[in-house]
Protein backbone atom coordinates (compact mmCIF):
# COMPACT_ATOMS: atom_id res chain seq x y z
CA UNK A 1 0.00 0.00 0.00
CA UNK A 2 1.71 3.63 -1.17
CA UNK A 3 0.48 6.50 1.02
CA UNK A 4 0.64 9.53 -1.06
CA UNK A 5 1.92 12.55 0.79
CA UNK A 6 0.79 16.05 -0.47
CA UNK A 7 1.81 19.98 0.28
CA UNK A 8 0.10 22.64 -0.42
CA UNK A 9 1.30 26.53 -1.36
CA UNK A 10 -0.45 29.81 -1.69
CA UNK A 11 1.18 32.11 -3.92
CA UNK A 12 0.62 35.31 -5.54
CA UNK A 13 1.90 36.88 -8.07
CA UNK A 14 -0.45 39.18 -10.31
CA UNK A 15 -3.32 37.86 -12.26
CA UNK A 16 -3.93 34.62 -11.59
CA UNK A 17 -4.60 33.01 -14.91
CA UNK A 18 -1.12 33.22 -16.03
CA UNK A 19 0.31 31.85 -12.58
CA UNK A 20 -1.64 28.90 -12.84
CA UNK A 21 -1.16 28.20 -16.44
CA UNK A 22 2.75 28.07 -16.14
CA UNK A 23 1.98 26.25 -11.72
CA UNK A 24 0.06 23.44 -13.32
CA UNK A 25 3.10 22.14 -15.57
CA UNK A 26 5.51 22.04 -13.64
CA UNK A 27 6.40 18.34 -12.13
CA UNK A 28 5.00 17.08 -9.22
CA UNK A 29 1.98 19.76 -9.02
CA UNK A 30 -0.82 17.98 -9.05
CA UNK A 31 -3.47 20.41 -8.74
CA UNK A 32 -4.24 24.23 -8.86
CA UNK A 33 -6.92 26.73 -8.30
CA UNK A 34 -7.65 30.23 -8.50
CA UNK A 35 -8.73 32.19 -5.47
CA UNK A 36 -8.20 34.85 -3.12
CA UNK A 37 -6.17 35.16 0.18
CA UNK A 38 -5.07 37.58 2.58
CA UNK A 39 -7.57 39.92 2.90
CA UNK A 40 -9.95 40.58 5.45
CA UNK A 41 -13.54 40.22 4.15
CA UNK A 42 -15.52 37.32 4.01
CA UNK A 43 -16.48 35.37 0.62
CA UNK A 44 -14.60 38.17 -1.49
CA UNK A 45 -15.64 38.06 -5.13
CA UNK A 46 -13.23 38.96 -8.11
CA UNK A 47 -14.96 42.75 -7.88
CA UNK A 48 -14.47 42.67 -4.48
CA UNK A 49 -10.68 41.94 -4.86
CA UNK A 50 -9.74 46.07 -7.03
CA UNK A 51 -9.13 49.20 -5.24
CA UNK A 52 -8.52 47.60 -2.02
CA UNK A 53 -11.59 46.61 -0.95
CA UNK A 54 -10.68 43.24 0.39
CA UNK A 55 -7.23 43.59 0.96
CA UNK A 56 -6.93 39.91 -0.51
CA UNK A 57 -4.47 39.23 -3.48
CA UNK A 58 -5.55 37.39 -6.78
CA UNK A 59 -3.60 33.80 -5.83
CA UNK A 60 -3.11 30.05 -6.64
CA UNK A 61 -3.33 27.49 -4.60
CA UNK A 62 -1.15 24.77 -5.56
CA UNK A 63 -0.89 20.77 -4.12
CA UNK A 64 1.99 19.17 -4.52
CA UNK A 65 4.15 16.33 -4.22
CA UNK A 66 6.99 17.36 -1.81
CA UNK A 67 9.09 14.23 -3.12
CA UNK A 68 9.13 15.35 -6.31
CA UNK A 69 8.98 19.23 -5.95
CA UNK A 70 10.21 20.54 -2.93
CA UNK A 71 8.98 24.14 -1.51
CA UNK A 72 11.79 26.07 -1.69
CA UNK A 73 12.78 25.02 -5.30
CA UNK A 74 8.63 26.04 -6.68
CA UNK A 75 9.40 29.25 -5.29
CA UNK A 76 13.33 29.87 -6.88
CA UNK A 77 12.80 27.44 -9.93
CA UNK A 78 9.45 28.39 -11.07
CA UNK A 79 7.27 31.64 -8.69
CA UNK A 80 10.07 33.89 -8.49
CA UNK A 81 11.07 33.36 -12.55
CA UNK A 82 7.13 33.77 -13.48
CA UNK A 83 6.24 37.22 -12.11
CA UNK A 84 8.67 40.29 -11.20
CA UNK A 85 8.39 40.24 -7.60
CA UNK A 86 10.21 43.54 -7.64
CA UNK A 87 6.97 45.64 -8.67
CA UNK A 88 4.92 46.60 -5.34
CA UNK A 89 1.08 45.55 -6.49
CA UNK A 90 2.03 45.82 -9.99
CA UNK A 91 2.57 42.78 -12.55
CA UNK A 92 2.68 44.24 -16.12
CA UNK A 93 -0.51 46.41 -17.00
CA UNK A 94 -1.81 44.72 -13.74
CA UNK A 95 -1.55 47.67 -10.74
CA UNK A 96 -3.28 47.29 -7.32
CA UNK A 97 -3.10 45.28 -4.24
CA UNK A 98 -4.57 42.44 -5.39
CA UNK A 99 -2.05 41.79 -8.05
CA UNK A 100 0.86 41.91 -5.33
CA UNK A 101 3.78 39.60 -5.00
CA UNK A 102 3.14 37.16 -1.91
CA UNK A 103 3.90 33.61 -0.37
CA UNK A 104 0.91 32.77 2.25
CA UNK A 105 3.09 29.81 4.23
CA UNK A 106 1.47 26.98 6.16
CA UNK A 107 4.06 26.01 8.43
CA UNK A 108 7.28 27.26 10.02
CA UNK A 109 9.22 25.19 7.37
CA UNK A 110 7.18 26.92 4.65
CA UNK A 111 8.39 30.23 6.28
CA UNK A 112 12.25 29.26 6.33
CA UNK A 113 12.00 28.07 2.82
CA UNK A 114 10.07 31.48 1.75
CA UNK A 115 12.83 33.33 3.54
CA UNK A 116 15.67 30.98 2.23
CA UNK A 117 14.00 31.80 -0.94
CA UNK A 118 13.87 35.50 -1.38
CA UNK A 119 17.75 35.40 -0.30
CA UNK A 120 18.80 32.90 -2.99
CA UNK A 121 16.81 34.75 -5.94
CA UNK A 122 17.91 37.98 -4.83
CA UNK A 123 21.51 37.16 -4.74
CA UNK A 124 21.44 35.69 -8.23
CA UNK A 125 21.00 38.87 -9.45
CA UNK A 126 17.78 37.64 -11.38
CA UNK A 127 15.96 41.04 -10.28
CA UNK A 128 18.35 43.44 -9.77
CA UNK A 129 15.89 45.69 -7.70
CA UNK A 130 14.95 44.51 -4.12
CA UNK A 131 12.54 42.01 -3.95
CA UNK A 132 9.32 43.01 -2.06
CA UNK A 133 7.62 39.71 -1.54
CA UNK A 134 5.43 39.80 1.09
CA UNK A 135 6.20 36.67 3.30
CA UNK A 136 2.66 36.09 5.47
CA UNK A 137 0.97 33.35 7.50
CA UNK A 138 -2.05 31.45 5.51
CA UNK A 139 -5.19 32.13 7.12
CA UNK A 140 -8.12 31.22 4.49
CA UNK A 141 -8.67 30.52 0.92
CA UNK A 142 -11.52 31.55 -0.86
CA UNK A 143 -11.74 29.84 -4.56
CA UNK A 144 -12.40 31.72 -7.28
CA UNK A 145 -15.75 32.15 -9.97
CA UNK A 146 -15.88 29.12 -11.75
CA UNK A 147 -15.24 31.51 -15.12
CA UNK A 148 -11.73 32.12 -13.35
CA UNK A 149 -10.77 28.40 -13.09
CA UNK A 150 -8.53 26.89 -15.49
CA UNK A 151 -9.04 30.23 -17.66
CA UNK A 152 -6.03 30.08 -20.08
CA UNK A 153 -7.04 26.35 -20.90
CA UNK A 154 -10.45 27.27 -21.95
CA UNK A 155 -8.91 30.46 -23.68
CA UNK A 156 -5.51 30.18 -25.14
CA UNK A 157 -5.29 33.30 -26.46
CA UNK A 158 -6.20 35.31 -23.44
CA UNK A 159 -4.41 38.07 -21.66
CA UNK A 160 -1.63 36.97 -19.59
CA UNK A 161 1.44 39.00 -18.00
CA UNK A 162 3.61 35.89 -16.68
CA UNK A 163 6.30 34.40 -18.46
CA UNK A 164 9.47 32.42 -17.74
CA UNK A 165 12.46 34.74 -17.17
């Protein structure tokens, strides 16, 4: 009998079509959805997320298999190469709170690896400008409109900002 043994990440990063599109191919994720975290009202809708209102960021939730992926390396192989976490609330034409740069961990390891992270990337010199991540505890997810889900599969030619630096 194999017990399968999963993780799960909140990250955010801009819009959150083009995070998941690039999150769901890496290997070992085996699952992603849209949503919103970090705010502080209850059931927040898409509208709800602009100007503020919320406080929660556009984000994807991600389950994976540590084995294969481990935390630190999604974050400096893949989240940190996808979006310019240099840009306060700002990912390409995208400007506001809700499309800021953040890691929501889960666990005091999730933290150090965060932290571990954001030192490694910005001592590569990928982003020459500090990084501004915001590193925060996970409180509560709230999925996205089913229109949101899976959007760049259903519409390949939508608008995305994210891209593989």
């Amino acid at each position: 009998m194999t017990h399968e043994t999963t993780e799960t990440a909140y990250l955010a990063g801009g819009c959150f079509w083009g995070m998941e599109d690039l999150l769901r191919r890496i290997p070992g994720v085996l699952d992603t959805e849209v949503g919103y975290t970090g705010g502080w009202l209850e059931n927040p809708r898409y509208d709800d997320t602009h100007d503020s209102k919320s406080g929660h960021a556009e984000a994807v939730k991600i389950v994976f298999d540590p084995a294969i992926l481990a935390f630190e390396d999604l974050l400096v192989h893949h989240f940190f190469r996808m979006h310019d976490p240099s840009t306060p609330d700002r990912q390409g034409n995208d400007r506001g709170t809700q499309y800021r740069s953040a890691i929501f961990f889960t666990s005091a390891a999730q933290e150090a690896a965060a932290r571990a992270a954001v030192e490694r990337v910005q001592a590569s010199g990928l982003w020459p400008r500090p990084i501004v991540t915001q590193i925060a505890p996970f409180s509560r997810w709230w999925p996205g409109e089913d229109y949101h889900q899976d959007y760049l599969v259903r519409y390949p030619n939508g608008y995305t900002c994210h891209f593989m630096r």
